[in-house]
N, C-alpha and C. Protein backbone atom coordinates (compact mmCIF):
# COMPACT_ATOMS: atom_id res chain seq x y z
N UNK A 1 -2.03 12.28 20.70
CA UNK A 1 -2.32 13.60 21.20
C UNK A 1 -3.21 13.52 22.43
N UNK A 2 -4.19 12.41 22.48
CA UNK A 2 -5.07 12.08 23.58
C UNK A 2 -4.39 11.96 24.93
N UNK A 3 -3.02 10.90 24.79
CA UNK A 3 -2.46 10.23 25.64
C UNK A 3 -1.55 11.11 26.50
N UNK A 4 -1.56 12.38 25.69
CA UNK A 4 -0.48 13.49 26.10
C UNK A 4 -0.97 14.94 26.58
N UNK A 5 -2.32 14.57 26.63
CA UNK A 5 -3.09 15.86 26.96
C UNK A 5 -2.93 16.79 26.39
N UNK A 6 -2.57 16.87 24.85
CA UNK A 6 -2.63 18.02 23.71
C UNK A 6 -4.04 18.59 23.31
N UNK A 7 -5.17 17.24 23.43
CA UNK A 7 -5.96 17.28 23.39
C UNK A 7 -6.87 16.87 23.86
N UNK A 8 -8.53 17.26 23.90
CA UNK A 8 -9.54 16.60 25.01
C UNK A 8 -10.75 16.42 24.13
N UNK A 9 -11.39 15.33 24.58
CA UNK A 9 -12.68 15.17 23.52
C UNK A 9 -14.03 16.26 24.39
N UNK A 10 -14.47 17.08 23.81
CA UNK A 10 -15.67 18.00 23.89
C UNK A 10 -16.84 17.22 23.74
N UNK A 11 -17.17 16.02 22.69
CA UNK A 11 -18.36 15.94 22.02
C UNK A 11 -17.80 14.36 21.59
N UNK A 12 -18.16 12.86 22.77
CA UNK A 12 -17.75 12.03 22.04
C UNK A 12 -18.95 10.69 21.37
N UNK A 13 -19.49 11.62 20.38
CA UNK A 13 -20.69 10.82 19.29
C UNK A 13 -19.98 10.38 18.47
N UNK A 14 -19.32 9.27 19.37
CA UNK A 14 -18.70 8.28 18.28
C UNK A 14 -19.22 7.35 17.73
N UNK A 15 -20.93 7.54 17.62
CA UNK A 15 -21.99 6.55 17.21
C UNK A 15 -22.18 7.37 15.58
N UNK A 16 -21.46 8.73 15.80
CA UNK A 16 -21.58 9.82 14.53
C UNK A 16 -20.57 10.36 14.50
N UNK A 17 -19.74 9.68 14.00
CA UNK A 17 -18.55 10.18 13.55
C UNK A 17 -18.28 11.70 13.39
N UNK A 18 -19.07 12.36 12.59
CA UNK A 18 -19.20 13.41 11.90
C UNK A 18 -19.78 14.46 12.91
N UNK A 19 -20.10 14.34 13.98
CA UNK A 19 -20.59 15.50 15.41
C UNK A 19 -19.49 15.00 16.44
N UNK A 20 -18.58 14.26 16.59
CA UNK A 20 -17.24 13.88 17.53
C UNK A 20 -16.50 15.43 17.53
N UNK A 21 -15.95 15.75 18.16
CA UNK A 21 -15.10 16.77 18.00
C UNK A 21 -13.90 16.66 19.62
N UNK A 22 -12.87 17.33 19.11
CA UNK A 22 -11.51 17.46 20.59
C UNK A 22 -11.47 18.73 20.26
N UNK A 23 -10.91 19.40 21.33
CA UNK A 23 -10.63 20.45 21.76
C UNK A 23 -9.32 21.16 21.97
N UNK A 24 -8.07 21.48 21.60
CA UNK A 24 -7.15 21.55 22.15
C UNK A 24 -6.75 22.68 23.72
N UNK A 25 -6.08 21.69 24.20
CA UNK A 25 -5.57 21.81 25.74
C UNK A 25 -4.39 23.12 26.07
N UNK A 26 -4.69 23.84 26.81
CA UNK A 26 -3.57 24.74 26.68
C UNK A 26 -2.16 24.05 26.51
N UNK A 27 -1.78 23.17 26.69
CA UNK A 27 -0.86 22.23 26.73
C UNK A 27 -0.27 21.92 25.47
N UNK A 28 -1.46 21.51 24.77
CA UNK A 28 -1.77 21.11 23.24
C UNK A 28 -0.93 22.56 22.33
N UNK A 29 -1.72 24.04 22.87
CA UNK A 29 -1.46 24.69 22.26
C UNK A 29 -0.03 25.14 22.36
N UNK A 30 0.38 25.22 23.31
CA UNK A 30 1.94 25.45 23.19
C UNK A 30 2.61 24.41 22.47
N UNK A 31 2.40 23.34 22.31
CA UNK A 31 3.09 21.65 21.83
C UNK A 31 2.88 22.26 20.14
N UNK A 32 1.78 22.82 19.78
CA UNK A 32 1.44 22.96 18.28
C UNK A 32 1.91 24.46 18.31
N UNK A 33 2.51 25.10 18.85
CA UNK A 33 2.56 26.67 18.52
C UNK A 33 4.24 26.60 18.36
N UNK A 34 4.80 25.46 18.71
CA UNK A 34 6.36 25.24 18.32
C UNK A 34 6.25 24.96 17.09
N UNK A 35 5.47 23.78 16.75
CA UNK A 35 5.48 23.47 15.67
C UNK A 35 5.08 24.44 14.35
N UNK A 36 4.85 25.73 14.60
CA UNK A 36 4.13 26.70 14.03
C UNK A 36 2.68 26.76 13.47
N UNK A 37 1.99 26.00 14.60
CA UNK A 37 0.59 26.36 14.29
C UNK A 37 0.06 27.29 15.12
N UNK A 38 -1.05 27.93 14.44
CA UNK A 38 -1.54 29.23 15.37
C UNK A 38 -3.00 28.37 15.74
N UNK A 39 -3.17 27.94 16.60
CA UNK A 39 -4.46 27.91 17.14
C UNK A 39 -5.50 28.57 17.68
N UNK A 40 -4.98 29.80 17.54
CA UNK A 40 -5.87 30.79 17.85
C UNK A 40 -6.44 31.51 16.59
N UNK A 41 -5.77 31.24 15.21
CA UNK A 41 -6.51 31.62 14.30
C UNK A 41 -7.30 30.52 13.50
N UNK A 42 -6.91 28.82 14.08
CA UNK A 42 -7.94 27.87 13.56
C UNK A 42 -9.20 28.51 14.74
N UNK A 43 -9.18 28.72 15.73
CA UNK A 43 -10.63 28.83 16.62
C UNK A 43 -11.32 30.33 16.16
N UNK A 44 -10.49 31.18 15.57
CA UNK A 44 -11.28 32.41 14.74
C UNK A 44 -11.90 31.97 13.61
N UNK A 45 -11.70 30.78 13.07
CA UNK A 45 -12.09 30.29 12.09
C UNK A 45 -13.81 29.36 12.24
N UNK A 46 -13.99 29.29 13.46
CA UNK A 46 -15.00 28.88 13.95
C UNK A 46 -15.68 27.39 13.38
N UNK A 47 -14.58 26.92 12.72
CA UNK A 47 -14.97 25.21 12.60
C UNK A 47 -14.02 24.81 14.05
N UNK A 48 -14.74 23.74 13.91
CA UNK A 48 -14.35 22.79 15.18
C UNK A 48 -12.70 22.30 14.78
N UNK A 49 -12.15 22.26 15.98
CA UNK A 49 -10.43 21.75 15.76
C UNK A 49 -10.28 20.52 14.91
N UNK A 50 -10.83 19.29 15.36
CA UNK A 50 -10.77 18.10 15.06
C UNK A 50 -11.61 17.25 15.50
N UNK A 51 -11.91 16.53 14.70
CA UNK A 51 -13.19 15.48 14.70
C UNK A 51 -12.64 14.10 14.59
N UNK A 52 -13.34 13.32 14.81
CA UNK A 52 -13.06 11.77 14.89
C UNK A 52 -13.32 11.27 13.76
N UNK A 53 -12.60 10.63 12.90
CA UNK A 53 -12.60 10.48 11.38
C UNK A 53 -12.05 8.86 11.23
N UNK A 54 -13.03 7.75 10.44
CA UNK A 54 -12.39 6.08 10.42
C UNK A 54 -11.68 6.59 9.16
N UNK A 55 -10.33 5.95 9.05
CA UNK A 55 -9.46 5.59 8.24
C UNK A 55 -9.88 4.44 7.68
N UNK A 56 -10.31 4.53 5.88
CA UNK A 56 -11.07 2.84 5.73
C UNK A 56 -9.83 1.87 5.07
N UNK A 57 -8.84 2.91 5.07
CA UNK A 57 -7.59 2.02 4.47
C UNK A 57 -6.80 1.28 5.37
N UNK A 58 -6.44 1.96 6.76
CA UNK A 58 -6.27 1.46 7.69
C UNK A 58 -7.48 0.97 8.77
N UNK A 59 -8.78 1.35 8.80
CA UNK A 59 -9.49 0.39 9.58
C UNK A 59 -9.83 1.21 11.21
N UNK A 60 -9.17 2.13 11.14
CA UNK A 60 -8.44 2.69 12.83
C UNK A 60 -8.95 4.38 12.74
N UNK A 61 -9.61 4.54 13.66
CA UNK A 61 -9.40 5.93 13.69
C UNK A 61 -8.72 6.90 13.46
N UNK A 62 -8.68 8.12 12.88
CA UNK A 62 -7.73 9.59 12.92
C UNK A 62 -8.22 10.62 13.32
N UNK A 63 -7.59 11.50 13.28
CA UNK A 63 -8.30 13.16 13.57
C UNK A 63 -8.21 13.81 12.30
N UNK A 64 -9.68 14.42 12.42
CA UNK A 64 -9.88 15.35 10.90
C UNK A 64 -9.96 16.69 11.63
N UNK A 65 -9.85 17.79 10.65
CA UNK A 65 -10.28 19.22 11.01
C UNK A 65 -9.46 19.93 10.96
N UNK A 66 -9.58 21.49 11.09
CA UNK A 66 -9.07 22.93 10.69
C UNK A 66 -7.86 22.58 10.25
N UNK A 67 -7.16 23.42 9.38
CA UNK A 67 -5.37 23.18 8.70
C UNK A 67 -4.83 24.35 10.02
């Protein structure tokens, strides 16, 4: 999603996992509004989109946040 400009990092405390957060890109939002997500009612929701989250099964980073 990074690589495709869906999304942009806002906040990158990747020393704290848990305060990391991305942003989605107008770009992003049309790419996820096919897919039928409303992103305008995850940002009424006023948690952050997605956060930077270690996968300990895989070892590798993911994105956590809003459904």
């Amino acid at each position: 999603m990074l690589s495709h400009g869906f999304i942009e990092p806002i906040d990158t405390s990747y020393d704290d996992p848990a305060r990391s957060a991305y942003e989605v890109t107008d770009k992003g939002e049309g790419q996820l509004g096919v897919l039928g997500i409303d992103v305008g009612a995850l940002r009424a929701t006023r948690r952050r989109f997605a956060g930077h989250c270690l996968d300990w099964t895989e070892r590798r980073p993911h994105l956590n946040g809003g459904r």
